[in-house]
N, C-alpha and C. Protein backbone atom coordinates (compact mmCIF):
# COMPACT_ATOMS: atom_id res chain seq x y z
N UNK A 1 136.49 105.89 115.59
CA UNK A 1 137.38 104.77 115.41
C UNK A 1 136.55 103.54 115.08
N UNK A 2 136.60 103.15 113.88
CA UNK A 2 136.21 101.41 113.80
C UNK A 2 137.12 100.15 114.29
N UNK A 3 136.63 99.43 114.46
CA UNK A 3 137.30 98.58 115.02
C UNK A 3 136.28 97.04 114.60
N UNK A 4 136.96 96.43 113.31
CA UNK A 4 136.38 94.95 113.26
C UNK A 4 136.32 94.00 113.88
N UNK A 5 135.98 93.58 114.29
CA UNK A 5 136.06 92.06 115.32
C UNK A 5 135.10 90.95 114.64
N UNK A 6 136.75 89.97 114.42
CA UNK A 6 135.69 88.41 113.51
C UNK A 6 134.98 87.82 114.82
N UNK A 7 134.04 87.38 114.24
CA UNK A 7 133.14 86.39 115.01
C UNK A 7 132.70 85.48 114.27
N UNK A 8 132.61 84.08 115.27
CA UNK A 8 132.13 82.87 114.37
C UNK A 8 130.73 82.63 115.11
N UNK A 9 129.86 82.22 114.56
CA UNK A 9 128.90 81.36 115.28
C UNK A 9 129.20 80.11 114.88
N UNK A 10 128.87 78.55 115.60
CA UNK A 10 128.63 77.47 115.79
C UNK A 10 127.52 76.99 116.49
N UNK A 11 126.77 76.35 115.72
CA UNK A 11 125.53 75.93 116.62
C UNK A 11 124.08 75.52 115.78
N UNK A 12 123.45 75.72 116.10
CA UNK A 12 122.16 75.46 115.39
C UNK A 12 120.68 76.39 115.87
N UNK A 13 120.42 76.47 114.55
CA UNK A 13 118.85 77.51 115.07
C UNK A 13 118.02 76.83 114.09
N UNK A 14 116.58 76.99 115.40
CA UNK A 14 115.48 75.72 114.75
C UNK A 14 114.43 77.14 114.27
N UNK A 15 113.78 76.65 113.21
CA UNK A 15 113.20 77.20 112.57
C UNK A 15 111.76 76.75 112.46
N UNK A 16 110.62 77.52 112.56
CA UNK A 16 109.28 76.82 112.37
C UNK A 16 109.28 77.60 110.69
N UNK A 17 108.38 77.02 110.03
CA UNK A 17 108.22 77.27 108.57
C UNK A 17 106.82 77.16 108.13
N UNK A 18 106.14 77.35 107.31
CA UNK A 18 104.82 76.53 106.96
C UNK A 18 104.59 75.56 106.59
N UNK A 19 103.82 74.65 107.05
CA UNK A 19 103.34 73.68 106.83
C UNK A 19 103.55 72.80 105.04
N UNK A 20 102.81 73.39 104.40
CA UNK A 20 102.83 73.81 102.88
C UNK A 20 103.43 73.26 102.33
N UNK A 21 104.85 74.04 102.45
CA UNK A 21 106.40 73.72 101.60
C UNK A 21 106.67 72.48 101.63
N UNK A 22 107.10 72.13 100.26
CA UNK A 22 107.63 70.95 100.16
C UNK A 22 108.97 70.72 100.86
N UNK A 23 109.65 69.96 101.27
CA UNK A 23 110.85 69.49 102.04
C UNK A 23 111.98 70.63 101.53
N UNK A 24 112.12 70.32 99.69
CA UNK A 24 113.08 71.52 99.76
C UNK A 24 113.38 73.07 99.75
N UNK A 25 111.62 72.72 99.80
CA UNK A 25 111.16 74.51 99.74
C UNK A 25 111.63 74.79 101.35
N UNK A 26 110.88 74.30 102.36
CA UNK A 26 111.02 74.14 103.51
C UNK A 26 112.15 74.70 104.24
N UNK A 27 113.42 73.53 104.01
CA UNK A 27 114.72 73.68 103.75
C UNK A 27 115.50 74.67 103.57
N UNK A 28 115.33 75.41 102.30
CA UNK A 28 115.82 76.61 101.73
C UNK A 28 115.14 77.44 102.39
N UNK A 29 114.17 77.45 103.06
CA UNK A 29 113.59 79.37 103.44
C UNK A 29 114.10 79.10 104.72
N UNK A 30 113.91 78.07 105.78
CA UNK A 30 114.61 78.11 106.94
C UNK A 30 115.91 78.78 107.25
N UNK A 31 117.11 77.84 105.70
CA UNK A 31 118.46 78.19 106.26
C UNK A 31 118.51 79.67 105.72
N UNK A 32 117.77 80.19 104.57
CA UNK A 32 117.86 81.71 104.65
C UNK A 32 117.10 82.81 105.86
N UNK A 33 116.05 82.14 106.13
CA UNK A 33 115.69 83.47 107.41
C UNK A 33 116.70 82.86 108.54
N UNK A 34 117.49 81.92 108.70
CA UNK A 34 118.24 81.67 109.97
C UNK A 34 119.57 82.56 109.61
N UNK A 35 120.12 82.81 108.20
CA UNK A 35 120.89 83.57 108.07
C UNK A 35 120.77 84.75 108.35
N UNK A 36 119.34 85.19 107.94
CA UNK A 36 119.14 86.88 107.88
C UNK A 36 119.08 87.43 109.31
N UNK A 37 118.41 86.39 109.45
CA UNK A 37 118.05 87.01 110.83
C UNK A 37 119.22 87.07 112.34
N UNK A 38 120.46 86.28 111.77
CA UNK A 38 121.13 86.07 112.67
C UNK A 38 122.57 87.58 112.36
N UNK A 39 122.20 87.88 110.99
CA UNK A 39 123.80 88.63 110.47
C UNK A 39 122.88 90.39 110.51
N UNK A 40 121.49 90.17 111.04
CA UNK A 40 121.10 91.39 110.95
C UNK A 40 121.84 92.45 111.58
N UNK A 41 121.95 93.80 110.99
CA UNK A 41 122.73 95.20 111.77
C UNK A 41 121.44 96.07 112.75
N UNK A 42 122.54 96.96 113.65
CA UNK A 42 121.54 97.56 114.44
C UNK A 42 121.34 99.00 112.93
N UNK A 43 122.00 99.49 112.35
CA UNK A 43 121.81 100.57 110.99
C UNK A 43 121.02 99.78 110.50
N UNK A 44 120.46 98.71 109.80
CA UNK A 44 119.86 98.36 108.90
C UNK A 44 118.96 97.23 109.26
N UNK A 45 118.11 96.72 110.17
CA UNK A 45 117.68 95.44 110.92
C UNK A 45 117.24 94.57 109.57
N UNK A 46 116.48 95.78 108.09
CA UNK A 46 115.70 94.53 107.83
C UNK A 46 116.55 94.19 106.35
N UNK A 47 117.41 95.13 106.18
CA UNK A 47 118.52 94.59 104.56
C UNK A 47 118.44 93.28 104.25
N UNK A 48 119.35 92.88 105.61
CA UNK A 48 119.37 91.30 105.45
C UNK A 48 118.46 90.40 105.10
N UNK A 49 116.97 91.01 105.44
CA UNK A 49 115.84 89.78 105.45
C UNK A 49 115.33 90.22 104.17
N UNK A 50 115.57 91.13 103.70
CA UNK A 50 114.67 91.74 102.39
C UNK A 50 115.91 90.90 101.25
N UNK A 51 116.89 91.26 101.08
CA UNK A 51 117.87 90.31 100.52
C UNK A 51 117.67 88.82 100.61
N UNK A 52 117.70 88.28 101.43
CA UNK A 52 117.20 86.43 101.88
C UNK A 52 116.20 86.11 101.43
N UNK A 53 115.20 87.15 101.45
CA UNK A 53 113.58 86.84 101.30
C UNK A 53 113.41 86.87 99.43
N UNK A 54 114.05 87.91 99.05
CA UNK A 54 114.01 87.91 97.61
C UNK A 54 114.81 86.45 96.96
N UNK A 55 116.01 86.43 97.57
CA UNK A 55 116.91 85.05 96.80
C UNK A 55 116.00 83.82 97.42
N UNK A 56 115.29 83.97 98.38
CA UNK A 56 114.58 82.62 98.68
C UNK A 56 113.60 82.67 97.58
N UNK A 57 112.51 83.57 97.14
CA UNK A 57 111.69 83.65 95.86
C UNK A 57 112.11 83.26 94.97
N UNK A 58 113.55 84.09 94.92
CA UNK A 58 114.24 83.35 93.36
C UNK A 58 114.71 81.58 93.60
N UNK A 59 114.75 81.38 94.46
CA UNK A 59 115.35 79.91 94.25
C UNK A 59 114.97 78.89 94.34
N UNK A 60 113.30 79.21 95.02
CA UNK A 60 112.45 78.21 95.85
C UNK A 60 111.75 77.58 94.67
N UNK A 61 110.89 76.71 94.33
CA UNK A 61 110.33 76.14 93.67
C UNK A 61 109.29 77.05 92.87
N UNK A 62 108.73 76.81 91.67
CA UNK A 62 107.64 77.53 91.29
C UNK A 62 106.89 77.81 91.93
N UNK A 63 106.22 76.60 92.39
CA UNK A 63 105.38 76.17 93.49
C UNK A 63 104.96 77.36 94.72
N UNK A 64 106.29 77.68 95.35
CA UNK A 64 106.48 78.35 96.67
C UNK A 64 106.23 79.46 95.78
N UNK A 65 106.86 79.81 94.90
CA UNK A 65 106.89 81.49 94.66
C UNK A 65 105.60 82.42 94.71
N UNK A 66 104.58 81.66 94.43
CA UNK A 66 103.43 82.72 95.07
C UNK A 66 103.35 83.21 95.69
N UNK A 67 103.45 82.02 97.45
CA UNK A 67 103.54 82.71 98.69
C UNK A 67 105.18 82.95 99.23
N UNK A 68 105.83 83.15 98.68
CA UNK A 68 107.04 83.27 99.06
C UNK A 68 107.22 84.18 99.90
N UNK A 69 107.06 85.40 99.53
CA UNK A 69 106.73 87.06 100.98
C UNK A 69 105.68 86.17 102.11
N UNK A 70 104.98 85.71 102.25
CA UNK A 70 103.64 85.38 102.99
C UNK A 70 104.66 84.43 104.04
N UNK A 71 105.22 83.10 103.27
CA UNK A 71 105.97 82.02 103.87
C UNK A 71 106.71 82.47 104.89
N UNK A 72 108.06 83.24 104.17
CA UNK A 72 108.83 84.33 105.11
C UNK A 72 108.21 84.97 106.14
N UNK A 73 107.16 85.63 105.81
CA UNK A 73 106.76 85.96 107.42
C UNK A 73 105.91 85.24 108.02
N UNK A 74 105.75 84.64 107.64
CA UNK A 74 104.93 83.51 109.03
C UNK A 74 105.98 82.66 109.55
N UNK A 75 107.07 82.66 109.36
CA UNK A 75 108.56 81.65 110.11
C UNK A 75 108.79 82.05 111.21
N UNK A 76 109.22 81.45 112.00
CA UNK A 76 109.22 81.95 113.69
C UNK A 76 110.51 81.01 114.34
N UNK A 77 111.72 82.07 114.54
CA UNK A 77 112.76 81.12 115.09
C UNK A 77 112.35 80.81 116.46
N UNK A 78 112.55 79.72 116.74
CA UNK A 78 112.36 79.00 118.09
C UNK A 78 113.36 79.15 118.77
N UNK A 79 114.14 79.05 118.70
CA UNK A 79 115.51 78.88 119.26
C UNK A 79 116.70 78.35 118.77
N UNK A 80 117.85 79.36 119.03
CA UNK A 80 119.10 79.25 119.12
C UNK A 80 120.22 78.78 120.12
N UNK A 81 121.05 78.08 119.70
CA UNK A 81 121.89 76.72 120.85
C UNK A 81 123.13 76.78 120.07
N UNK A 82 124.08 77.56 120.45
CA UNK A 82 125.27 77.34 120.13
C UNK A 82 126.05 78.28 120.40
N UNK A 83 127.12 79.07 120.31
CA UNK A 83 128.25 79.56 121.20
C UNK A 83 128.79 80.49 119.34
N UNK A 84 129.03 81.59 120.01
CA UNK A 84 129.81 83.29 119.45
C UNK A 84 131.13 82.63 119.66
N UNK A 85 132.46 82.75 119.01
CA UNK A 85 133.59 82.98 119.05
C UNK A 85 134.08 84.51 118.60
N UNK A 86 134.84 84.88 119.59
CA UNK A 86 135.30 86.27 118.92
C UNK A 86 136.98 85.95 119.02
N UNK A 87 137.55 86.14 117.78
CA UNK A 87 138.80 85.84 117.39
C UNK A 87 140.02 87.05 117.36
N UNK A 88 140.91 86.97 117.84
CA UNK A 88 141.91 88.42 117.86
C UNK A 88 142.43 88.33 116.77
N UNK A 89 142.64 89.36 116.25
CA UNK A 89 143.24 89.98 115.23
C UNK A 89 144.89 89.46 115.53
């Protein structure tokens, strides 16, 4: 039996990044590994980050795209502060 259940998050997750990146490079790889890493599945842990990590390459500055794989993994969430809603159908 499946059974969907919406959930919201609200809140904020702080992100360390490298040094390096310019503000909007910075910016953009944060709010994508805060996505990936938050919508990850227990079937698939790393889809999400391999997906994020590629559209962050594609979107980030020339600049970044060298180290773009390298950037991504040296990011380290610090912490998360905010509250799950689970909504009834």
């Amino acid at each position: 039996m499946k059974i969907d259940v919406p959930v919201q998050f609200t809140g904020e997750v702080s992100v360390v990044v490298p040094d390096h990146l310019s503000l909007n490079d910075a910016k953009l790889l944060a709010h994508k590994l805060a996505l990936a890493r938050i919508v990850a599945t227990c079937d698939n842990p790393d889809a999400p980050e391999e997906d994020a990590c590629d559209d962050y390459a594609d979107e980030c500055s020339d600049t970044a795209q060298a180290t773009a794989e390298q950037d991504w993994d040296q990011c380290e969430i610090t912490g998360v502060g905010g509250t799950w809603l689970v909504q009834d159908k």
